[in-house]
Structure formats: structure tokens, C-alpha cells
N, C-alpha and C. Protein backbone atom coordinates (compact mmCIF):
# COMPACT_ATOMS: atom_id res chain seq x y z
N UNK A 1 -43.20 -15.17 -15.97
CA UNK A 1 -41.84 -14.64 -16.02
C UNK A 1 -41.49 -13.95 -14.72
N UNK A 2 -42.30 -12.87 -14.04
CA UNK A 2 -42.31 -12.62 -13.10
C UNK A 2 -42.01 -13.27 -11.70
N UNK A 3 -42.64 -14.84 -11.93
CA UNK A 3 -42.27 -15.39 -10.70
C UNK A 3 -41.01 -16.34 -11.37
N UNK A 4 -40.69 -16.61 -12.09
CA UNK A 4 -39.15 -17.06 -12.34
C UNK A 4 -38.18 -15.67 -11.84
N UNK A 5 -38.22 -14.69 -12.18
CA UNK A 5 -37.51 -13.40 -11.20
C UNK A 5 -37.66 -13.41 -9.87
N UNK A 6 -38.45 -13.81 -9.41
CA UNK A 6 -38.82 -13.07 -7.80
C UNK A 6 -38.35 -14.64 -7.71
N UNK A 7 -38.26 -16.08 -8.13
CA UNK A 7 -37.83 -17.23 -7.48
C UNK A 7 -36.40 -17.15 -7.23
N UNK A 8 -35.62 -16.72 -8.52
CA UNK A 8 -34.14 -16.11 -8.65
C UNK A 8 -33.62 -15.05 -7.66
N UNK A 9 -34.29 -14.02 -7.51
CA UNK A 9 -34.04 -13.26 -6.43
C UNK A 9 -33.92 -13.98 -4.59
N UNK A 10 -34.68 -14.68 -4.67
CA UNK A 10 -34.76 -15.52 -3.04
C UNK A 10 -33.98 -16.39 -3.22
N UNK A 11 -33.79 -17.22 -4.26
CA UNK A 11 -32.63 -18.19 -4.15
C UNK A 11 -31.45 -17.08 -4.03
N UNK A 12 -30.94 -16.25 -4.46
CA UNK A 12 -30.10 -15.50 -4.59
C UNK A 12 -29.62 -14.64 -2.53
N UNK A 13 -30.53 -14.17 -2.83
CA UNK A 13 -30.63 -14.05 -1.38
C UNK A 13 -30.32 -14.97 -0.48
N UNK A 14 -31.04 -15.70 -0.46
CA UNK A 14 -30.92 -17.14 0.57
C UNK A 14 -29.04 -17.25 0.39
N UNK A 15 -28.44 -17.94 -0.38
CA UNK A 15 -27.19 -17.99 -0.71
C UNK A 15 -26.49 -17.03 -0.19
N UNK A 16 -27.03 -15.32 -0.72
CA UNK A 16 -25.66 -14.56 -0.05
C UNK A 16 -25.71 -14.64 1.26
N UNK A 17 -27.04 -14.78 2.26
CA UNK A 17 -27.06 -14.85 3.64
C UNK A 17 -25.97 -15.59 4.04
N UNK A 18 -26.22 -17.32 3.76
CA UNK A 18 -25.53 -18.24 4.20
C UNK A 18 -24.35 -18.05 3.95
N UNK A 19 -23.48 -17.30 2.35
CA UNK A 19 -21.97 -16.94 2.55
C UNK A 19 -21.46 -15.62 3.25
N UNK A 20 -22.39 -14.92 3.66
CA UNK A 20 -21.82 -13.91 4.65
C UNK A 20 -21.98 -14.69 6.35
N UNK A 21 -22.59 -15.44 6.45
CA UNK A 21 -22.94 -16.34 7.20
C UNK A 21 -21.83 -17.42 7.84
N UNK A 22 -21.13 -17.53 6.51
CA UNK A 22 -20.23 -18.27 6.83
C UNK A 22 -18.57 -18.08 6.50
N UNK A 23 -18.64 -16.76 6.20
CA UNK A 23 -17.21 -16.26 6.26
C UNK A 23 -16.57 -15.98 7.45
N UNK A 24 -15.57 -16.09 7.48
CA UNK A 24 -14.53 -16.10 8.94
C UNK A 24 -14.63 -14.53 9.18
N UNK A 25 -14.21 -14.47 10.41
CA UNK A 25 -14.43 -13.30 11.16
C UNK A 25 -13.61 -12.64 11.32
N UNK A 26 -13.47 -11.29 10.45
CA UNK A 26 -12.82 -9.86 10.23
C UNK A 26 -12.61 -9.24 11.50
N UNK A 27 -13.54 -9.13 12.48
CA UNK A 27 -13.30 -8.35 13.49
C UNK A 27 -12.47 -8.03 14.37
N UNK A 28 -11.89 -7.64 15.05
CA UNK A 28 -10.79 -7.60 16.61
C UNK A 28 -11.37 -6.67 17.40
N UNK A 29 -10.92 -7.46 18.31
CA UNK A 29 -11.00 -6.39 19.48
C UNK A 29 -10.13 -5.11 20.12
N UNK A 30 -8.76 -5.57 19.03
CA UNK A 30 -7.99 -4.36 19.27
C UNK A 30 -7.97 -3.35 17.47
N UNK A 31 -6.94 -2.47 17.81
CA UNK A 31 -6.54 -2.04 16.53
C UNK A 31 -5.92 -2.86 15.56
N UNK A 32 -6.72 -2.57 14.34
CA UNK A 32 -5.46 -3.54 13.36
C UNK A 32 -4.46 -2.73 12.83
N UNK A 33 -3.05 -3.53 12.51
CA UNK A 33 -2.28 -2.53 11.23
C UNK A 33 -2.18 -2.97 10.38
N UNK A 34 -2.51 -3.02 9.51
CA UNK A 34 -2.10 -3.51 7.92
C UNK A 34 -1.08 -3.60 7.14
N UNK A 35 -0.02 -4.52 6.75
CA UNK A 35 1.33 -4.34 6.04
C UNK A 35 1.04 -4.82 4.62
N UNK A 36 1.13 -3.87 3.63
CA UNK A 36 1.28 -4.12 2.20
C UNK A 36 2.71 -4.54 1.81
N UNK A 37 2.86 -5.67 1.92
CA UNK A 37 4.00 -6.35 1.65
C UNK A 37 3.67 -7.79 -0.09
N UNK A 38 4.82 -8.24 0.46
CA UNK A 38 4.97 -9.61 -0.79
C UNK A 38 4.42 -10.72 -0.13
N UNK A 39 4.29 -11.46 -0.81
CA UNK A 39 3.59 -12.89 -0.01
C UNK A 39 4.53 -13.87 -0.23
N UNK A 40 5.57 -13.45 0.75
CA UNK A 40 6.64 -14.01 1.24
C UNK A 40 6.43 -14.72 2.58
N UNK A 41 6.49 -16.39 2.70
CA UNK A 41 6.31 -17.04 3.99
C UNK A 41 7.22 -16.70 5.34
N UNK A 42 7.95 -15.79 4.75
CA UNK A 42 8.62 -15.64 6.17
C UNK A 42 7.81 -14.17 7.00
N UNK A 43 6.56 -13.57 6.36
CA UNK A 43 6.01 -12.29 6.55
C UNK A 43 5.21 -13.32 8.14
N UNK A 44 4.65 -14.57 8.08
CA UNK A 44 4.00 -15.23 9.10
C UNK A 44 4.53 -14.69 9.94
N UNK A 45 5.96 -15.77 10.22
CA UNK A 45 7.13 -15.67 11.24
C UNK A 45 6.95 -13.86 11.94
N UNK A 46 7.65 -13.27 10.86
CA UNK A 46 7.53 -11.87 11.52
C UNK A 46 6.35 -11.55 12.19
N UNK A 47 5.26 -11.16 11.92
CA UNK A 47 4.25 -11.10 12.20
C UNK A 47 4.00 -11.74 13.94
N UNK A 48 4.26 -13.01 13.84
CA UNK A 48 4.01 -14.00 15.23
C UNK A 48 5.43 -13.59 15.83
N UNK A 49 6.59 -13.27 15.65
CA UNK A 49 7.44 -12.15 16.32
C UNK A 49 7.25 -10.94 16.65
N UNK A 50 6.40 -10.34 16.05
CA UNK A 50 5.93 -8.99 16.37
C UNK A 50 5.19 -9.23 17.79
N UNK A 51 4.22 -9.83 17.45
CA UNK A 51 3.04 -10.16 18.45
C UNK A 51 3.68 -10.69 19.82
N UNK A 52 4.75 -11.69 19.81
CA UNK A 52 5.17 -11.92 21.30
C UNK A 52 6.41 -10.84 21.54
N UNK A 53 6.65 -10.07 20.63
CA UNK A 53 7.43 -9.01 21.12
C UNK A 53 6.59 -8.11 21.77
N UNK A 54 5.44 -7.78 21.38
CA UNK A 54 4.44 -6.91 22.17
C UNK A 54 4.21 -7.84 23.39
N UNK A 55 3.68 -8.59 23.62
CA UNK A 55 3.66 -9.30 24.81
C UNK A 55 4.54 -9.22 26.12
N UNK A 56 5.47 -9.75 25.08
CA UNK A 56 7.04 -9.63 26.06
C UNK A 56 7.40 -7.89 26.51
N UNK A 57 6.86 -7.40 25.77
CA UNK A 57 7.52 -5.95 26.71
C UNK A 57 6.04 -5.00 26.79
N UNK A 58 5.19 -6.19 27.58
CA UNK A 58 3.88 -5.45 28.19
C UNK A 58 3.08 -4.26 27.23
N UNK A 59 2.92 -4.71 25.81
CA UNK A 59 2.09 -3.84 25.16
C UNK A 59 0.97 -5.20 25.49
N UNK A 60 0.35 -4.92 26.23
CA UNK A 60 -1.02 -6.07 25.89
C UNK A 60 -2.40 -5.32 26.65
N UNK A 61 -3.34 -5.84 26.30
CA UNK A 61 -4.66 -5.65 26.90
C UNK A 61 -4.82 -6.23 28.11
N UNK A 62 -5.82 -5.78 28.39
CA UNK A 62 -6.34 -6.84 30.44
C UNK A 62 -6.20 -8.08 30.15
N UNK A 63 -6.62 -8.80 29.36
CA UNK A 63 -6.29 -10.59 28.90
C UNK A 63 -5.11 -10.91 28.71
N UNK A 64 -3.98 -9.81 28.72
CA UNK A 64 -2.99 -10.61 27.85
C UNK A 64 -2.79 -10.88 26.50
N UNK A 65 -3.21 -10.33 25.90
CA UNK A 65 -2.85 -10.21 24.23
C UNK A 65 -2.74 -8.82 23.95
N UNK A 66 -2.09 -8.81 22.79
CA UNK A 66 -1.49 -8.39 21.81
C UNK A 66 -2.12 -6.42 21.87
N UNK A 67 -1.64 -5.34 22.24
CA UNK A 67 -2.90 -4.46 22.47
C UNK A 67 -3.11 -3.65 20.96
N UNK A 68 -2.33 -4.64 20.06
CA UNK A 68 -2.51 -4.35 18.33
C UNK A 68 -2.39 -5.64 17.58
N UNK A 69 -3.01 -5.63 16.36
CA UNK A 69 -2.95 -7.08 15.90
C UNK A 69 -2.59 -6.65 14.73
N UNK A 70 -1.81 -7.33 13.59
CA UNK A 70 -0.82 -6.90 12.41
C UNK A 70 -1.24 -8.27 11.50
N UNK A 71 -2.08 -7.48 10.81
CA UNK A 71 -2.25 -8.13 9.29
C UNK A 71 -1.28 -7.93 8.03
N UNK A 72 -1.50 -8.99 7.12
CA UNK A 72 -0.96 -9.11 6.06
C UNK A 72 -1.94 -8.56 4.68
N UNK A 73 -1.51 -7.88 3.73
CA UNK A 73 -2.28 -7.81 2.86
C UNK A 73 -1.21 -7.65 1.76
N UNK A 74 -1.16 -8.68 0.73
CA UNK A 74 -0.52 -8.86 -0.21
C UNK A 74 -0.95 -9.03 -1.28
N UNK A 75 -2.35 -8.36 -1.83
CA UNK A 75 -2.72 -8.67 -2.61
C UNK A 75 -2.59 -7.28 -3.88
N UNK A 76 -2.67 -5.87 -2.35
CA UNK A 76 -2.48 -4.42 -2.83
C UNK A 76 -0.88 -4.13 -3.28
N UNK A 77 -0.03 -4.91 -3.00
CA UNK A 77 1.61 -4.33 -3.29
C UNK A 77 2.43 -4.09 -4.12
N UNK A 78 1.14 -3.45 -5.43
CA UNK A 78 1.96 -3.05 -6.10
C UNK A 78 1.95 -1.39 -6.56
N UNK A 79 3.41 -0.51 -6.59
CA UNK A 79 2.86 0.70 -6.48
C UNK A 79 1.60 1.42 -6.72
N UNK A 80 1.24 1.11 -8.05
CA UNK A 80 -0.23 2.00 -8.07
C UNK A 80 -1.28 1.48 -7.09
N UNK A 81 -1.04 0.71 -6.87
CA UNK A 81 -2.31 0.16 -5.95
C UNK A 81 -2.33 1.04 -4.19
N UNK A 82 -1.21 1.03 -4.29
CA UNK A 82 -0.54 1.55 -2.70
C UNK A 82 -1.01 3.43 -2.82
N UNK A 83 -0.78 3.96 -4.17
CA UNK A 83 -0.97 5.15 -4.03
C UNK A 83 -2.33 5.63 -4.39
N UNK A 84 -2.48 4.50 -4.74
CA UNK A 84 -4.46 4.87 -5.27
C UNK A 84 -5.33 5.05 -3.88
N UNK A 85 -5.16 3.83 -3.62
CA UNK A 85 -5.91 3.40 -1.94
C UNK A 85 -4.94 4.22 -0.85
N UNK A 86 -3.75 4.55 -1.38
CA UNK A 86 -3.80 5.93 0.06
C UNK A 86 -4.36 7.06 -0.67
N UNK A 87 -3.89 7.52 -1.20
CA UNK A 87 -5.07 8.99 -1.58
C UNK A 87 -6.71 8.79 -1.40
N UNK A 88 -7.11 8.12 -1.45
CA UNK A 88 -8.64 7.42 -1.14
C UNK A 88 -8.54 7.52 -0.01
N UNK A 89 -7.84 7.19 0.74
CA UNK A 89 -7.89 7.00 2.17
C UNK A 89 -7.96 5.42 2.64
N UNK A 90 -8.50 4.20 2.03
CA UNK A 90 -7.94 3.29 2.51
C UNK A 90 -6.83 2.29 2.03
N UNK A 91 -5.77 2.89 2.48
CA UNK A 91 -4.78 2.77 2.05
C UNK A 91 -4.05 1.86 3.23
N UNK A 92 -2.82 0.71 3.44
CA UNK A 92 -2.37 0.33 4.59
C UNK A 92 -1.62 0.99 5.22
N UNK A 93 -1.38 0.66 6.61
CA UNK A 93 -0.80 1.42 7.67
C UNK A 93 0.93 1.21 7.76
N UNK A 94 1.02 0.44 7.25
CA UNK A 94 3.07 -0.18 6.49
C UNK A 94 2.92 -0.39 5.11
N UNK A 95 3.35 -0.51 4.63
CA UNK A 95 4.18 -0.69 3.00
C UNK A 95 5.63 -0.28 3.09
N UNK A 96 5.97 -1.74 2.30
CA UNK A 96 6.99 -1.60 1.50
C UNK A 96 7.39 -0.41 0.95
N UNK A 97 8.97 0.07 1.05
CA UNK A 97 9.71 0.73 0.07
C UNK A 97 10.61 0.70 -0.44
N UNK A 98 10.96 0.95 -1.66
CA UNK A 98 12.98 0.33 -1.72
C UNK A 98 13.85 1.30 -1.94
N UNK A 99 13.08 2.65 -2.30
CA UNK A 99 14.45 3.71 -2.59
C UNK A 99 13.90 5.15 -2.09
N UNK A 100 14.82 6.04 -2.25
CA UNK A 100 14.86 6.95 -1.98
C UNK A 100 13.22 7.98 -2.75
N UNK A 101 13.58 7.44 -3.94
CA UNK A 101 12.74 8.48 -5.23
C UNK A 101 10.99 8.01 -4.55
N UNK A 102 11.18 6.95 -4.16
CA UNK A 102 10.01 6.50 -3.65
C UNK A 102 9.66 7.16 -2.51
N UNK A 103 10.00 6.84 -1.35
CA UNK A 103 10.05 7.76 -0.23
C UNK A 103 9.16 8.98 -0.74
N UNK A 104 10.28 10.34 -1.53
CA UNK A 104 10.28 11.56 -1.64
C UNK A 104 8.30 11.52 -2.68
N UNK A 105 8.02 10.45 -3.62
CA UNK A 105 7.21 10.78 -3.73
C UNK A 105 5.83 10.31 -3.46
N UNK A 106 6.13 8.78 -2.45
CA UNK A 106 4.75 8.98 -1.12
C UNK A 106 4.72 10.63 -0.47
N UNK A 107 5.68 10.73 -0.03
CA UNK A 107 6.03 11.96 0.76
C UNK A 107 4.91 13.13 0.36
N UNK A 108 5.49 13.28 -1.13
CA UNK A 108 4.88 14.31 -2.10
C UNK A 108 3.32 14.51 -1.86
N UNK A 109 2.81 13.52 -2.02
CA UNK A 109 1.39 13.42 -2.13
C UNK A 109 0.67 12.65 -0.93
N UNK A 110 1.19 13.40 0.37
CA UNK A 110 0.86 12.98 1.62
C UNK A 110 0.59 11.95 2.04
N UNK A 111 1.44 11.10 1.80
CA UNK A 111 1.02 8.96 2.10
C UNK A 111 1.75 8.94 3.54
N UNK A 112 3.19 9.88 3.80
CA UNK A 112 3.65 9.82 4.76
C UNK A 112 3.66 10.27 6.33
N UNK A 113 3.87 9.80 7.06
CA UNK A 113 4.01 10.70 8.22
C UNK A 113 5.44 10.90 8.85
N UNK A 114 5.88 12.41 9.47
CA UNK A 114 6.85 12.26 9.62
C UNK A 114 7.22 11.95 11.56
N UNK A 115 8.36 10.68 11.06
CA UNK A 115 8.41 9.89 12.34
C UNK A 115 9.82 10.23 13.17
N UNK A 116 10.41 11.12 13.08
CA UNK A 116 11.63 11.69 13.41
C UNK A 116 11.64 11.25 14.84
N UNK A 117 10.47 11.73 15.94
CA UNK A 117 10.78 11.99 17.13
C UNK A 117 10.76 10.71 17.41
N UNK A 118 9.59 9.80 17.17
CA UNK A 118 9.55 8.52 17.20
C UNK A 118 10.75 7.85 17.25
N UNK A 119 11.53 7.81 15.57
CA UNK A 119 12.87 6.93 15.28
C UNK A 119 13.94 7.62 16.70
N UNK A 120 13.73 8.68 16.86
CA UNK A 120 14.88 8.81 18.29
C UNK A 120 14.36 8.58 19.50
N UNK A 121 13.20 8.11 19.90
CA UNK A 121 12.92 6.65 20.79
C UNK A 121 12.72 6.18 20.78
N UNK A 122 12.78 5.67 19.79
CA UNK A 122 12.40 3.83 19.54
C UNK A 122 13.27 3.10 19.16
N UNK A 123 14.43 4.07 18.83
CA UNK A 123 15.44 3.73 18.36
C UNK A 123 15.27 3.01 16.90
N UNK A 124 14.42 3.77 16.14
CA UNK A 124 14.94 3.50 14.51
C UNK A 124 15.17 4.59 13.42
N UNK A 125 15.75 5.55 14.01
CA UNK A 125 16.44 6.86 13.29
C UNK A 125 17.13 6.40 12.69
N UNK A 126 17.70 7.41 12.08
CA UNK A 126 18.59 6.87 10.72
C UNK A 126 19.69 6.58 11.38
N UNK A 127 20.28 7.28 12.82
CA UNK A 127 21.18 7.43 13.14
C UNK A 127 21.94 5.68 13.51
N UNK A 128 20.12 4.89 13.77
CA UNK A 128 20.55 3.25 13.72
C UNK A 128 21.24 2.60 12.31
N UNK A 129 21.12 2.94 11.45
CA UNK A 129 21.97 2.31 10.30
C UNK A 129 22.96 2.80 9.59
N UNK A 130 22.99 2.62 8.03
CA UNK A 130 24.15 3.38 7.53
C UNK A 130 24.25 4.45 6.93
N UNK A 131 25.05 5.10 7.29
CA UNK A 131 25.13 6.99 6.75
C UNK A 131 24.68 6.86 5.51
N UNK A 132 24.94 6.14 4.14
CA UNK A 132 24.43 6.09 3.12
C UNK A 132 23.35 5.70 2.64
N UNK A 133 22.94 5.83 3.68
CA UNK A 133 20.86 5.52 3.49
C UNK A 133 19.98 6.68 4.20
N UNK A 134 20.94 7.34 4.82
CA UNK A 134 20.60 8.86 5.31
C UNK A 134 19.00 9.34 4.12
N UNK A 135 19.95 10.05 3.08
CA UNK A 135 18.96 10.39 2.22
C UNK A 135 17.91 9.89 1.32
N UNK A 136 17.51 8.43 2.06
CA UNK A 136 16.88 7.42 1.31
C UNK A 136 15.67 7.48 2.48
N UNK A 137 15.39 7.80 3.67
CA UNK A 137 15.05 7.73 4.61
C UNK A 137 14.45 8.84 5.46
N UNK A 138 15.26 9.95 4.77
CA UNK A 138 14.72 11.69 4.93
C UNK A 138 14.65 12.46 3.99
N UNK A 139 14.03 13.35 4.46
CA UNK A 139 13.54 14.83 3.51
C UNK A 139 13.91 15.95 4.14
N UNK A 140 14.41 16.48 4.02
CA UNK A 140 14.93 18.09 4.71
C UNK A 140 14.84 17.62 5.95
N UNK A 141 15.65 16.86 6.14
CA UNK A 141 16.38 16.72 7.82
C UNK A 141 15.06 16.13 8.31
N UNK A 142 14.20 15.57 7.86
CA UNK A 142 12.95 14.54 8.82
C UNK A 142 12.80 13.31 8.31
N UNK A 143 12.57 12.40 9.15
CA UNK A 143 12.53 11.27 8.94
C UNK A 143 11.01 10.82 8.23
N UNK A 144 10.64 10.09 6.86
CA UNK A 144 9.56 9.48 6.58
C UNK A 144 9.77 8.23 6.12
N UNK A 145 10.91 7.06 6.58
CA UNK A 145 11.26 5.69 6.28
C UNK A 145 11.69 5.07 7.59
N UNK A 146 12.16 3.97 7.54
CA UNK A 146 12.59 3.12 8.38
C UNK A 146 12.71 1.73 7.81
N UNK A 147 14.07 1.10 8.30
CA UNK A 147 14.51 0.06 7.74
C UNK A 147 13.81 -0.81 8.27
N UNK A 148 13.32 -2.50 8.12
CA UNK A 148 13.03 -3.20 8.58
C UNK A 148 13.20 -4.08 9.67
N UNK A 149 14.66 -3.24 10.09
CA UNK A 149 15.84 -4.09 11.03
C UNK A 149 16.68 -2.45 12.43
N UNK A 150 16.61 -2.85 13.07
CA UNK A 150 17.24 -2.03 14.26
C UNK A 150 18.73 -2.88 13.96
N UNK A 151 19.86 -1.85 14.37
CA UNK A 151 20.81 -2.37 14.80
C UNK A 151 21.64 -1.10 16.16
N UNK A 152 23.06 -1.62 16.32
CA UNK A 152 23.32 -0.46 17.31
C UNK A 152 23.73 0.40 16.12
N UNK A 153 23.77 1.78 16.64
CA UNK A 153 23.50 2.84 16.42
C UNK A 153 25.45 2.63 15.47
N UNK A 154 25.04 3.65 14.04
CA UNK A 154 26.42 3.62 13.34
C UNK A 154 27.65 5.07 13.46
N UNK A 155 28.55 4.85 13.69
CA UNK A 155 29.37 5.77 13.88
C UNK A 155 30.03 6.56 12.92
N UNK A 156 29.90 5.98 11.60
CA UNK A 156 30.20 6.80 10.76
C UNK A 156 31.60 6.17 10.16
């Protein structure tokens, strides 16, 4: 019986070698960011827009690529999942949001960071969209959202 166990164990072994062996390669050489989004085919597109937008305005490494690389992970997107794995700590570096109540209670339980100074150079303050998304977007006058889209700046 013993050596039917210890035969099971090496076959077992042997196998996980060869599938860690032969899984594709996780690694980069730069930073990753992670977007908890939908597994929506147009997330590619964006994504490969992101990347030659970094290019195009000299975010790149000594080679010429990308000096961040932006994954997809659509498997976590649904609220509890998003607030479990951020309080844990591995949680993604974008997610989805759709309202205000949401916002205020990532916010609550520290998922957020606040990006105020950022959105007023980078130009995605609130001040870029519409006044009525103001409070969907802030918390006591600071910014912890951002729309998915820049436009010119709204006048009111």
C-alpha cells in the first residue's frame, strides 16, 4: 500500500512540474496595473490604446516599451469580490464604478486614493465633465473617481 502512495505522489509531482513548466509567463519587466472590469472585447482595444498612448508621449523604458503594462482581470468584478481582495490587500489597481453611493463607500473603508492634485494635471478633474457628476466623483471637496473619458473642460 505504501508503495502505491509514494508511486501516486511522484506521478503527481512529475505532472505538477511539467504544468508549472508549461504555463505562460506572468512576469514583466515593468509595473503591472490591473483593471477589474467586464469582459467586454472592446477592454483589448483600450488597453493596446493605452499602451501606444504611453509610447507616443514618451512614457517608455530604454527599449521602447511601454514603462507600465495594463492587465485585464475580469474574473474579480463583482462588488464583493473587489472589496474583499482590497481590504486583504490584493485587490486591483482600477475598478469599475457606477455611482456615487459606491464611490463614498470604497472611500469608507479605504479602497480609495485621493487624486485631486493629479485630476488638475492630468486633466481629469471633475472640472473635465459635467457639473452633475460633481458629487458622484467627490467627497468633501476631493476627488476619489474619474470618468473613463477626458473631454474639454465644462463651463457650467
Amino acid at each position: 500500500m505504501k508503495y502505491i502512495f509514494l508511486a501516486i505522489a511522484v506521478i503527481l509531482t512529475i505532472l505538477s512540474v511539467i504544468r508549472a513548466m508549461t504555463l505562460p509567463d506572468q512576469s514583466s519587466k515593468v509595473p503591472v496595473i490591473y483593471w477589474t472590469t467586464d469582459p467586454n472585447p472592446a477592454r483589448t482595444v483600450q488597453i493596446e490604446l493605452f499602451h501606444k498612448w504611453l509610447i507616443k508621449n514618451g512614457y517608455v523604458t530604454k527599449e521602447g516599451t511601454p514603462i507600465v503594462e495594463l492587465r485585464l482581470d475580469t474574473a474579480n468584478n463583482t462588488a464583493q469580490k473587489v472589496i474583499v481582495q482590497g481590504v486583504s490587500g490584493v485587490g486591483s489597481d482600477i475598478w469599475d464604478m457606477f455611482s456615487g453611493p459606491t464611490v463614498r463607500l470604497h472611500n469608507s473603508i479605504g479602497l480609495l486614493e485621493d487624486v485631486t492634485e493629479a485630476g488638475k494635471e492630468l486633466s481629469f478633474s471633475p472640472d473635465f465633465t459635467f457639473p452633475a457628476l460633481y458629487s458622484d466623483l467627490t467627497i468633501n471637496d476631493r476627488q476619489y473617481a474619474s470618468l473613463a473619458m477626458s473631454t474639454p473642460p465644462c463651463t457650467g
